[in-house]
C-alpha atoms as a PDB file:
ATOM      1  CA  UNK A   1     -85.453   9.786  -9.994  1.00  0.00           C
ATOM      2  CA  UNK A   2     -81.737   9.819  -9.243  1.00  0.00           C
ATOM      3  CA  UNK A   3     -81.984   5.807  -8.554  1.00  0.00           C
ATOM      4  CA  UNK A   4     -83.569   5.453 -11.680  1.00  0.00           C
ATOM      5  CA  UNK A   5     -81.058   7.789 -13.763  1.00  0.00           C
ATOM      6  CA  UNK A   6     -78.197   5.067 -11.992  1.00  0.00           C
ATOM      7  CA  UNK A   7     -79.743   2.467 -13.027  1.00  0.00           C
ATOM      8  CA  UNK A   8     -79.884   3.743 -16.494  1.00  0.00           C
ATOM      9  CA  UNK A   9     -76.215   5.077 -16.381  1.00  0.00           C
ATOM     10  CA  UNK A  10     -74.862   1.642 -15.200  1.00  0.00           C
ATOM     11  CA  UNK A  11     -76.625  -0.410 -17.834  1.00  0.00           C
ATOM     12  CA  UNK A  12     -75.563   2.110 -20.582  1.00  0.00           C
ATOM     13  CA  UNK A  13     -71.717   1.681 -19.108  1.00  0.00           C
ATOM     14  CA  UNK A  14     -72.386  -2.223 -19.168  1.00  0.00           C
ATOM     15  CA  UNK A  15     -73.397  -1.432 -23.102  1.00  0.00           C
ATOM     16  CA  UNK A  16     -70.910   0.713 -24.180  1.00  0.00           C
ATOM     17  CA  UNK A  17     -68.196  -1.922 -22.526  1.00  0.00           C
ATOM     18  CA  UNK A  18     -69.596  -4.886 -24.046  1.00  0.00           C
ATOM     19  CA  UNK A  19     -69.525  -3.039 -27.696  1.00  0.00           C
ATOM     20  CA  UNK A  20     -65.861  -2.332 -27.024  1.00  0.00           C
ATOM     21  CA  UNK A  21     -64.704  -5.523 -26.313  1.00  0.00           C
ATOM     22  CA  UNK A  22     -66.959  -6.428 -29.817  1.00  0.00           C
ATOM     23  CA  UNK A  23     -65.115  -4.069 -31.486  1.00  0.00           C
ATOM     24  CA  UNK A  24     -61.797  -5.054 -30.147  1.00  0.00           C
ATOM     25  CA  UNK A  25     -62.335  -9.130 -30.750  1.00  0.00           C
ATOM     26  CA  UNK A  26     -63.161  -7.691 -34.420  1.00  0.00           C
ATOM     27  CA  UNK A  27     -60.516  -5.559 -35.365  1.00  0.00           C
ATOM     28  CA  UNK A  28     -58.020  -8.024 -33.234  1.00  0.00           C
ATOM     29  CA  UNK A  29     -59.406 -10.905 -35.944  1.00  0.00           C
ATOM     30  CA  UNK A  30     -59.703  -8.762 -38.755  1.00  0.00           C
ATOM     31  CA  UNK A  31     -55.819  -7.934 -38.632  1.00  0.00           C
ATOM     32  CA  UNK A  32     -55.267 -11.965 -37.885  1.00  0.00           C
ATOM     33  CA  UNK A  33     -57.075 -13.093 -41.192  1.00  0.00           C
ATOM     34  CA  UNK A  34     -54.964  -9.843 -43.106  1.00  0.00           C
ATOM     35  CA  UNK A  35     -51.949 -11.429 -41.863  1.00  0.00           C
ATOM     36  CA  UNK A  36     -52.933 -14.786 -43.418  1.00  0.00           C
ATOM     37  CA  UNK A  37     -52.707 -13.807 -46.890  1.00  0.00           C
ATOM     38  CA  UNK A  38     -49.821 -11.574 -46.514  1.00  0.00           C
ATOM     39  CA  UNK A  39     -45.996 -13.091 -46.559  1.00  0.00           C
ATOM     40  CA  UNK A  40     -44.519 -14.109 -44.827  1.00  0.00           C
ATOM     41  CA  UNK A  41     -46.217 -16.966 -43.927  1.00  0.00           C
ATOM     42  CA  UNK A  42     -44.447 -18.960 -41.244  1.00  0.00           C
ATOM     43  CA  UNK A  43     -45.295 -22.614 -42.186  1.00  0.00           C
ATOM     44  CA  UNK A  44     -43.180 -24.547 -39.581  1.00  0.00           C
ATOM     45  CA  UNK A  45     -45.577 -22.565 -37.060  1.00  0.00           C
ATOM     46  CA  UNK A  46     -48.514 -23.723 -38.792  1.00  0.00           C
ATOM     47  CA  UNK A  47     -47.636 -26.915 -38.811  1.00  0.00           C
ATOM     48  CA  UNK A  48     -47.649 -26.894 -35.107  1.00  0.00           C
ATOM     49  CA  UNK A  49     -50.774 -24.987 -34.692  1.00  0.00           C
ATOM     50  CA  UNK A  50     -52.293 -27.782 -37.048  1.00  0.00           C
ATOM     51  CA  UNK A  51     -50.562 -30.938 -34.933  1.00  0.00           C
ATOM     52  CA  UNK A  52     -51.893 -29.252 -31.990  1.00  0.00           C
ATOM     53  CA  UNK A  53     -55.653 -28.706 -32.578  1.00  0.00           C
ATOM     54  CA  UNK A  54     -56.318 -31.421 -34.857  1.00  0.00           C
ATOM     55  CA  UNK A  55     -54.121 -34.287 -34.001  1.00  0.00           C
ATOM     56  CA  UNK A  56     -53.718 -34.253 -30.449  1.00  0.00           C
ATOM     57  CA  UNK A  57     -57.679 -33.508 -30.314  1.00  0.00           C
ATOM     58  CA  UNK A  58     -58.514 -36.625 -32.091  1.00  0.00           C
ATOM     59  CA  UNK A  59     -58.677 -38.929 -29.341  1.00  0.00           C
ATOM     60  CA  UNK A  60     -60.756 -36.972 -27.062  1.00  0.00           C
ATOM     61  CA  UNK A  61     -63.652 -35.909 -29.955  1.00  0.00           C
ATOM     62  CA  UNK A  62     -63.287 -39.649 -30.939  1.00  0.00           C
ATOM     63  CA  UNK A  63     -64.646 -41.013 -27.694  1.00  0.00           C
ATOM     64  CA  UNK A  64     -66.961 -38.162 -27.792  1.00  0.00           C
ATOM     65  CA  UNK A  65     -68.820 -38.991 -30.859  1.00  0.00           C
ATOM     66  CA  UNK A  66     -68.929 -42.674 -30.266  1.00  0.00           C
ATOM     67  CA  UNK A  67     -70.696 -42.508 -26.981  1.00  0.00           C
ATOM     68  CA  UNK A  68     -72.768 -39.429 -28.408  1.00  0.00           C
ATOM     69  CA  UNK A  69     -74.259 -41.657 -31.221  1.00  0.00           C
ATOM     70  CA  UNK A  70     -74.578 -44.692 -28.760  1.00  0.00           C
ATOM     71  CA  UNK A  71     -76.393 -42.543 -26.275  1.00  0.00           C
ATOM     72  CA  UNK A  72     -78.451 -40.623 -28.618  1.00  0.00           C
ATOM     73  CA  UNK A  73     -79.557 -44.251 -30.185  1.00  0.00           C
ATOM     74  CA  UNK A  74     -80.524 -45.746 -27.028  1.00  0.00           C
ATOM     75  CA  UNK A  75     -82.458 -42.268 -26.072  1.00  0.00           C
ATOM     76  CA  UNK A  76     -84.445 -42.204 -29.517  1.00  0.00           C
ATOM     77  CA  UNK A  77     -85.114 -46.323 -29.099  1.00  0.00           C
ATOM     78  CA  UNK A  78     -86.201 -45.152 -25.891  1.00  0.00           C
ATOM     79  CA  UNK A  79     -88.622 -42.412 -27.276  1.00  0.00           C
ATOM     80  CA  UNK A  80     -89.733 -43.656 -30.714  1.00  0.00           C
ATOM     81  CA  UNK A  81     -90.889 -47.064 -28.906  1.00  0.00           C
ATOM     82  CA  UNK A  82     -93.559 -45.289 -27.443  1.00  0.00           C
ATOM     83  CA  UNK A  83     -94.798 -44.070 -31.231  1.00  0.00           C
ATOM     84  CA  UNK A  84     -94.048 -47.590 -32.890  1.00  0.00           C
ATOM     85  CA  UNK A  85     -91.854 -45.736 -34.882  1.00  0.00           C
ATOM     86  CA  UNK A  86     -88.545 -47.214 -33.986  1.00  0.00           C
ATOM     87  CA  UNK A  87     -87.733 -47.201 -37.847  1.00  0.00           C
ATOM     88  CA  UNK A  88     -86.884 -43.809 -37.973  1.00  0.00           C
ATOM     89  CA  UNK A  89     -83.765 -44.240 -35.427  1.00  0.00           C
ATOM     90  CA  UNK A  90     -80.867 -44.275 -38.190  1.00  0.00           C
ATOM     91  CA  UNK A  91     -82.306 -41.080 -39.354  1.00  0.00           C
ATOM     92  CA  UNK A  92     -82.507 -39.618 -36.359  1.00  0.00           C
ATOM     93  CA  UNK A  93     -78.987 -40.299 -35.498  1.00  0.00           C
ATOM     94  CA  UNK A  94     -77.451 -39.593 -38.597  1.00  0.00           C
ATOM     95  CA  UNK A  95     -79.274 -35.983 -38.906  1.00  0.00           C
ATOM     96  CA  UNK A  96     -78.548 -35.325 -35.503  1.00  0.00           C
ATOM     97  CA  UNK A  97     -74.931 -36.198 -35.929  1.00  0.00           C
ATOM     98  CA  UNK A  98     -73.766 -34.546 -39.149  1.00  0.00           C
ATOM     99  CA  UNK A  99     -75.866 -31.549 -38.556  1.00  0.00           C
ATOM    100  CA  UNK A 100     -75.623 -30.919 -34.897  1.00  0.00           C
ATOM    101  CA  UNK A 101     -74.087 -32.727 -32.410  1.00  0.00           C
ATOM    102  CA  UNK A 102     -70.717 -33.433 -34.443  1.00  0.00           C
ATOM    103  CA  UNK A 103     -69.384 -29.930 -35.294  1.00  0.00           C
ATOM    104  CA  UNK A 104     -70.799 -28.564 -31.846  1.00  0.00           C
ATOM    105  CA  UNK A 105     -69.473 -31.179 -29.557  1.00  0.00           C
ATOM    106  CA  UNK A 106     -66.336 -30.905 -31.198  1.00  0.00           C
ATOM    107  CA  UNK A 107     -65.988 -27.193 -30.785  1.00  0.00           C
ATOM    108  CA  UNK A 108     -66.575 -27.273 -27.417  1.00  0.00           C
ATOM    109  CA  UNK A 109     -64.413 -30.284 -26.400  1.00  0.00           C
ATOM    110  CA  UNK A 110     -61.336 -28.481 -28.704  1.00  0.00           C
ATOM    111  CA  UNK A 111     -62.608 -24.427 -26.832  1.00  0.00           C
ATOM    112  CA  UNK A 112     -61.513 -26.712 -23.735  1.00  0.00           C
ATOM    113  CA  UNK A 113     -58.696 -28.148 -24.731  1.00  0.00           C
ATOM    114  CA  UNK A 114     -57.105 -25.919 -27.210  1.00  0.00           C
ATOM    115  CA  UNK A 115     -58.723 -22.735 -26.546  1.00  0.00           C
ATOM    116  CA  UNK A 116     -57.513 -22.599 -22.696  1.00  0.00           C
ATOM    117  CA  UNK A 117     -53.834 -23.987 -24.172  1.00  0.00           C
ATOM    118  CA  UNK A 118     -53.663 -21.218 -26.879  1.00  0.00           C
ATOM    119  CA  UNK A 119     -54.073 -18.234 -23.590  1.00  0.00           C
ATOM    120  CA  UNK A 120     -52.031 -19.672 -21.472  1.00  0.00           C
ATOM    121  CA  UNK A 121     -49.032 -19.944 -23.982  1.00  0.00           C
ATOM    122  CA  UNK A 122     -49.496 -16.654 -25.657  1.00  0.00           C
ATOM    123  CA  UNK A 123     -50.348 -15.170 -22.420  1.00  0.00           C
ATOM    124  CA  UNK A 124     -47.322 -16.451 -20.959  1.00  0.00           C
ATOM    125  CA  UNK A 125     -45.395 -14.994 -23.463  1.00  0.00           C
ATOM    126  CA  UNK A 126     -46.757 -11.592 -23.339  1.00  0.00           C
ATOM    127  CA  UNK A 127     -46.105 -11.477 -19.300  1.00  0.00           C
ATOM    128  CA  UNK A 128     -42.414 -13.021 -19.894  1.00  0.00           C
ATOM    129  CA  UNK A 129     -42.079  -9.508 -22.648  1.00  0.00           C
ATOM    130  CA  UNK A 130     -41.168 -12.679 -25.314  1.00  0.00           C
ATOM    131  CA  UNK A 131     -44.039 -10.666 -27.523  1.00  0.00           C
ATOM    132  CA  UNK A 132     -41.747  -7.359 -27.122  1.00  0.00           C
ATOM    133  CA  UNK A 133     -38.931  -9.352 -28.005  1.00  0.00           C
ATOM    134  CA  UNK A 134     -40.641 -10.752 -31.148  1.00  0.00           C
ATOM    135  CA  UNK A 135     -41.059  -7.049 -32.159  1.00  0.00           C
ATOM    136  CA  UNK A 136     -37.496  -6.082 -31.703  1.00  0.00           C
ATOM    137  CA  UNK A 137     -36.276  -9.018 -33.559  1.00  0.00           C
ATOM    138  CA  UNK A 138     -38.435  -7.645 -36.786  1.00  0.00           C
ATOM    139  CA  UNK A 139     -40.797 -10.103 -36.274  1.00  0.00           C
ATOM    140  CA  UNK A 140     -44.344  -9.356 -36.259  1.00  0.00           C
ATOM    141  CA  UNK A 141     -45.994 -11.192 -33.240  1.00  0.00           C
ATOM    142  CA  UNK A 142     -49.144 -10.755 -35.324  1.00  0.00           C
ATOM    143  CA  UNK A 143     -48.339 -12.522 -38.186  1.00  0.00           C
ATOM    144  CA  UNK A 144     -46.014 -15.293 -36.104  1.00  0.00           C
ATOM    145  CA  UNK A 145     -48.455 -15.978 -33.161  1.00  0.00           C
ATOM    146  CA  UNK A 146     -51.878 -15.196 -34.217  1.00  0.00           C
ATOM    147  CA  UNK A 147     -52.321 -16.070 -38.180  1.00  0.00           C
ATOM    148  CA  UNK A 148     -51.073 -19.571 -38.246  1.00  0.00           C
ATOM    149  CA  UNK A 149     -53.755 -20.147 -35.212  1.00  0.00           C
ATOM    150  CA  UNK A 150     -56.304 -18.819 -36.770  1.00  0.00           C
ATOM    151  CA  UNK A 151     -55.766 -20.274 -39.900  1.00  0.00           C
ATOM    152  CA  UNK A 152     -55.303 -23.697 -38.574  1.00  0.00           C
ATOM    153  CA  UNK A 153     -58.150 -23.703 -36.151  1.00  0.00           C
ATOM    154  CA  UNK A 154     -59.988 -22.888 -39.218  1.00  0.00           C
ATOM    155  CA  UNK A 155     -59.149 -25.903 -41.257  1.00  0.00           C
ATOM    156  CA  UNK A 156     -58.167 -28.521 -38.437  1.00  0.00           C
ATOM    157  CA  UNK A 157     -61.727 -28.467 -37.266  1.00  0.00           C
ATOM    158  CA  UNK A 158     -63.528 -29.350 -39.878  1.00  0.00           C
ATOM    159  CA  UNK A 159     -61.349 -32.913 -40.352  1.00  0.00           C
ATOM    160  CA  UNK A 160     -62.395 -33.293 -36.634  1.00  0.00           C
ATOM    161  CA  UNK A 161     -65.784 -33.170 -37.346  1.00  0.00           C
ATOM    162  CA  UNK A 162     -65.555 -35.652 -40.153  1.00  0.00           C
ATOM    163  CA  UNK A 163     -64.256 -38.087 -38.129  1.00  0.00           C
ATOM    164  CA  UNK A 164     -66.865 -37.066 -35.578  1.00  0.00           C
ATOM    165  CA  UNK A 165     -69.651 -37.849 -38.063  1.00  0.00           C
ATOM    166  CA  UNK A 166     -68.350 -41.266 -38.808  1.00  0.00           C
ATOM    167  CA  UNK A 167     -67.962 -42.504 -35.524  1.00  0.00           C
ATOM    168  CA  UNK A 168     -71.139 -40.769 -34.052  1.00  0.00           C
ATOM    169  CA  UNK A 169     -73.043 -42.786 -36.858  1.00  0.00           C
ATOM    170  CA  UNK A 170     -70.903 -46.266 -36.173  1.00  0.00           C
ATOM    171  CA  UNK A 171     -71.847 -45.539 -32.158  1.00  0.00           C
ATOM    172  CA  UNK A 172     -75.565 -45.171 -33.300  1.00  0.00           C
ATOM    173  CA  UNK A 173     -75.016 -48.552 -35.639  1.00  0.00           C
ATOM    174  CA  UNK A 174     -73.275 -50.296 -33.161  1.00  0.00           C
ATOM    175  CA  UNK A 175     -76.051 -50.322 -30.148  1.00  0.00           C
ATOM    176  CA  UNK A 176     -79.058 -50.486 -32.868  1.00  0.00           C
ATOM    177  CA  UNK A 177     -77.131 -53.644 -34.322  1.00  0.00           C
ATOM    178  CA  UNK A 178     -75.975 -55.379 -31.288  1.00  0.00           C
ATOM    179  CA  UNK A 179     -78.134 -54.143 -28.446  1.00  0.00           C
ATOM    180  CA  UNK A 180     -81.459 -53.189 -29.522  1.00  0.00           C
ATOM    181  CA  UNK A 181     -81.641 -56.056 -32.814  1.00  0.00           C
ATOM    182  CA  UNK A 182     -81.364 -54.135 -35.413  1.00  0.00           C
ATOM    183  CA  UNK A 183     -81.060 -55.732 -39.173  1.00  0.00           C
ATOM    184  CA  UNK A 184     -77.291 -53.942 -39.759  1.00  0.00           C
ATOM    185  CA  UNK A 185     -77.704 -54.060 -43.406  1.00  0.00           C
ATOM    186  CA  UNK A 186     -81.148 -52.176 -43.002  1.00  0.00           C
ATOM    187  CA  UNK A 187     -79.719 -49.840 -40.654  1.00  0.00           C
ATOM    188  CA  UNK A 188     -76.833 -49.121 -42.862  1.00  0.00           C
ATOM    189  CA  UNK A 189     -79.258 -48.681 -46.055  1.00  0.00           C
ATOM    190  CA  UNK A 190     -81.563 -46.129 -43.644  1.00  0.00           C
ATOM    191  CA  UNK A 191     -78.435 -44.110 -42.995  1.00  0.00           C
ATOM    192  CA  UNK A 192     -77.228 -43.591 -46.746  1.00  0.00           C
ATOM    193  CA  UNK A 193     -80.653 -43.156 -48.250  1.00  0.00           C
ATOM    194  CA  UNK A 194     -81.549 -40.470 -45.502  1.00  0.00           C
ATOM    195  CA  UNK A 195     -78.191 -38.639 -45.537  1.00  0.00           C
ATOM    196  CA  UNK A 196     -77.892 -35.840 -47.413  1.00  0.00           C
ATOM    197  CA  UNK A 197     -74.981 -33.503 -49.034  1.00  0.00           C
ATOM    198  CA  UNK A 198     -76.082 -30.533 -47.340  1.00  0.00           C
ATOM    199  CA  UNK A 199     -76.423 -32.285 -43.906  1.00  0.00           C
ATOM    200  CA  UNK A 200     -72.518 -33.150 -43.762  1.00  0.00           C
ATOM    201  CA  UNK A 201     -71.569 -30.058 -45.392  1.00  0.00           C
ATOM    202  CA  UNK A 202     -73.856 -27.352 -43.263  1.00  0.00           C
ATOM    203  CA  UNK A 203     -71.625 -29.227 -40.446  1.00  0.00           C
ATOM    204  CA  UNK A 204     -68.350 -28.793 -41.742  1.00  0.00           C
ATOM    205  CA  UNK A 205     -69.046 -24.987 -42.386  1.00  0.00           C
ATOM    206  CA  UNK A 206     -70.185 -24.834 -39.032  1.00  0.00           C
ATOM    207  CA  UNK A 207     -67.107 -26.334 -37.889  1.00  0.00           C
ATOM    208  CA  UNK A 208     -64.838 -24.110 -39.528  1.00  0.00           C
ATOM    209  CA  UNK A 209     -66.675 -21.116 -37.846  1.00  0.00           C
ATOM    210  CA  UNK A 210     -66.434 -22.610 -34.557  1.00  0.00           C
ATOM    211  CA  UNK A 211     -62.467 -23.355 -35.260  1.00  0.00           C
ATOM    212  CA  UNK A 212     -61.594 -19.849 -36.333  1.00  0.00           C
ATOM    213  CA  UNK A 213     -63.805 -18.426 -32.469  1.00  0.00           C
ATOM    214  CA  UNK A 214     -61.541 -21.297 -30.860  1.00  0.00           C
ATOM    215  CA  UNK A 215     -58.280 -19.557 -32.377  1.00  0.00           C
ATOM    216  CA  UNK A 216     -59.533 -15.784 -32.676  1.00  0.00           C
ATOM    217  CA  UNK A 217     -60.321 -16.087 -28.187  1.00  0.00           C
ATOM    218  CA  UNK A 218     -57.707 -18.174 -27.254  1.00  0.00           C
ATOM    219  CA  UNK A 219     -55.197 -15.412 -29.204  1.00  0.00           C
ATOM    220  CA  UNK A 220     -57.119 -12.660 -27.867  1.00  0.00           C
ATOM    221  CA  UNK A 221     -57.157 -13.402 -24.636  1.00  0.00           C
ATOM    222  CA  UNK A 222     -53.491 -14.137 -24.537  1.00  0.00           C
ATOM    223  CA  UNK A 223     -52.470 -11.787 -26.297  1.00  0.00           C
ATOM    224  CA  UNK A 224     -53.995  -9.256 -24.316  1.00  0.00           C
ATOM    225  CA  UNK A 225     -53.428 -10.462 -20.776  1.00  0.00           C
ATOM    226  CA  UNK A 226     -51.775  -8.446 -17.737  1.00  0.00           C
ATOM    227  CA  UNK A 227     -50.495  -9.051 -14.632  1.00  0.00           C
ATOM    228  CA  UNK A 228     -48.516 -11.821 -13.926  1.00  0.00           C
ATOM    229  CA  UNK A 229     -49.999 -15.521 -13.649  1.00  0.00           C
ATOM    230  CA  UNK A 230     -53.034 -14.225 -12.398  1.00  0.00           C
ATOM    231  CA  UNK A 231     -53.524 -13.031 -15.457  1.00  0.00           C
ATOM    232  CA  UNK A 232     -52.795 -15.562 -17.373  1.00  0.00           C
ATOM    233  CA  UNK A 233     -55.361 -17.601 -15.229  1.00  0.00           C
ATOM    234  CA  UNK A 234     -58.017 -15.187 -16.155  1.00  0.00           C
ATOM    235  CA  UNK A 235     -57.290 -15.001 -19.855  1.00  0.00           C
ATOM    236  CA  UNK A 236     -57.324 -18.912 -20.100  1.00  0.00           C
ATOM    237  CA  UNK A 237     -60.974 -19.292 -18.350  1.00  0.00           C
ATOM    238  CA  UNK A 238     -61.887 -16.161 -20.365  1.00  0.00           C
ATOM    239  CA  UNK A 239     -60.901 -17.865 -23.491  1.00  0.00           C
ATOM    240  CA  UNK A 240     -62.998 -20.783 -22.998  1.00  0.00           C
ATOM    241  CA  UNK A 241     -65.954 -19.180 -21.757  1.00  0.00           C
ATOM    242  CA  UNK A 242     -66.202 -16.572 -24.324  1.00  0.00           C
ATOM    243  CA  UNK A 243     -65.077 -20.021 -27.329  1.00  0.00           C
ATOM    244  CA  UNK A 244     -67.873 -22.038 -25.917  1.00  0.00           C
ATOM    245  CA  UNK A 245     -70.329 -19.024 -25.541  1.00  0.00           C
ATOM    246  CA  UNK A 246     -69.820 -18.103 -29.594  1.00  0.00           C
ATOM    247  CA  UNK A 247     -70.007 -21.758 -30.557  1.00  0.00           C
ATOM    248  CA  UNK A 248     -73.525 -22.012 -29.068  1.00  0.00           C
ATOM    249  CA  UNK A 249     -74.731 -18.623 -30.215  1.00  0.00           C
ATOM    250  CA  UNK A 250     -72.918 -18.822 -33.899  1.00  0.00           C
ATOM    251  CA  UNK A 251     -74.247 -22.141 -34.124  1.00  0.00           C
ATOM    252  CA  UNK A 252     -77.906 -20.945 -33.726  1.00  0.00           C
ATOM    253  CA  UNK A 253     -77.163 -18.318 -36.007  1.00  0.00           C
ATOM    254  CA  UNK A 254     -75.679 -20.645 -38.800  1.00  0.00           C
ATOM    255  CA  UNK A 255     -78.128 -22.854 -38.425  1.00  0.00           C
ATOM    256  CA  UNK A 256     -81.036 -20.265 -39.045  1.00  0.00           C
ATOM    257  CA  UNK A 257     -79.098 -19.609 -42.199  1.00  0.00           C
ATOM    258  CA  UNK A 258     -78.665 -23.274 -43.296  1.00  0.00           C
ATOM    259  CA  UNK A 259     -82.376 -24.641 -42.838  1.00  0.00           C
ATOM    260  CA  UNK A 260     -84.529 -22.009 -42.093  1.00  0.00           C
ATOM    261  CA  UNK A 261     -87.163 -21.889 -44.842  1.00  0.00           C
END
């Protein structure tokens, strides 16, 4: 009996931390998004925050969605040849890319890149007492360090993903075209008449979801780290596991939203 009533008392302490760390993410975010539309609003920082997720991430979710529609072309040739129904490639691509594999593969690739970058420089700061010093200069580390993140992970992702959707569909056009003999204008007419509003737009929703987790962990963790460069360490793998984590679950969620019928 008293093994049992452990095992119940540890999983109900594994429970009740888990729901405070929810609650702390959320009221942490909740006072990040009340910053945003409360002056004032610290552009210059912004401006970074938006260089440094969305242009600096270009190249890397570029190369990403090429290969990704390349790959996923060849796989579906690979498949649908089996069925005789090698036709339905340019939809399968294009579905696959606006809807799925753009906005997700993004998000991860920028949790890894930005999210981990975000920690370690807010972390940083809040070990080097440069948060502290924010305060006593009358400026709210809140509103300097954590809105303009939040705000720009929120609309930096989304232009990622549209450039991930156009390249993940020229990948897909490319080896149908040139490797697997494709007619290109048939491809092409496939891929516009099969493409639909809601299909791009159900991504770029789910990208700016995914860009505000990015932000929200990689400020959270930082801002909340202790202990030296150890803990700096920790709050920059925390922030990517818990991005990537709430990309993957957030994404099944928005997607039973978007198309479940």
């Amino acid at each position: 009996m008293n093994a049992l009533l452990d095992r119940i008392a540890r999983l109900g302490r594994i429970v009740i931390a888990v729901l405070h760390s929810v609650g702390e993410v959320t009221l942490f975010g909740m006072a990040g998004v009340s910053h945003i539309f409360r002056p004032p609003f610290y552009g210059r920082a912004f401006g970074t925050a938006m260089m440094n997720i969305g242009f600096f991430s270009l190249p890397v979710v570029a190369l990403t969605a090429v290969f990704t529609g390349m790959v996923l072309a060849l796989q579906s040739f690979t498949g649908f040849s089996r069925f005789s129904a090698e036709g339905a490639i340019a939809n399968v691509v294009v579905l696959s890319v606006t809807r799925e594999l753009g906005p997700v593969l993004a998000g991860l690739i920028v949790a890894g890149r930005v999210g981990a970058a975000m920690a370690a420089e807010i972390g940083t700061m809040r070990v080097t007492d440069q948060i502290d010093a924010l305060s006593t200069l009358s400026t709210d580390p809140m509103k300097y360090l954590v809105a303009p993140r939040l705000l720009a992970g929120t609309l930096s992702l989304p232009l990622l993903v549209v450039v991930a959707d156009i390249l993940g569909v020229m990948g897909g056009y490319l080896i149908a075209a040139l490797k697997l003999g494709f007619n290109s204008t048939t491809y092409i007419a496939r891929t516009l008449d099969f493409v639909q509003l809601d299909d791009v737009l159900s991504g770029l929703a789910k990208a700016a979801v995914f860009g505000f987790l990015i932000a929200l962990m990689g400020c959270y963790q930082g801002y909340n780290s202790r202990g030296g460069a150890q803990g700096v360490g920790n709050a920059t793998t925390s922030a990517v596991v818990a991005a990537s984590i709430l990309i993957l679950a957030f994404d099944y969620v928005l997607t039973e939203m978007f198309f479940a019928r």
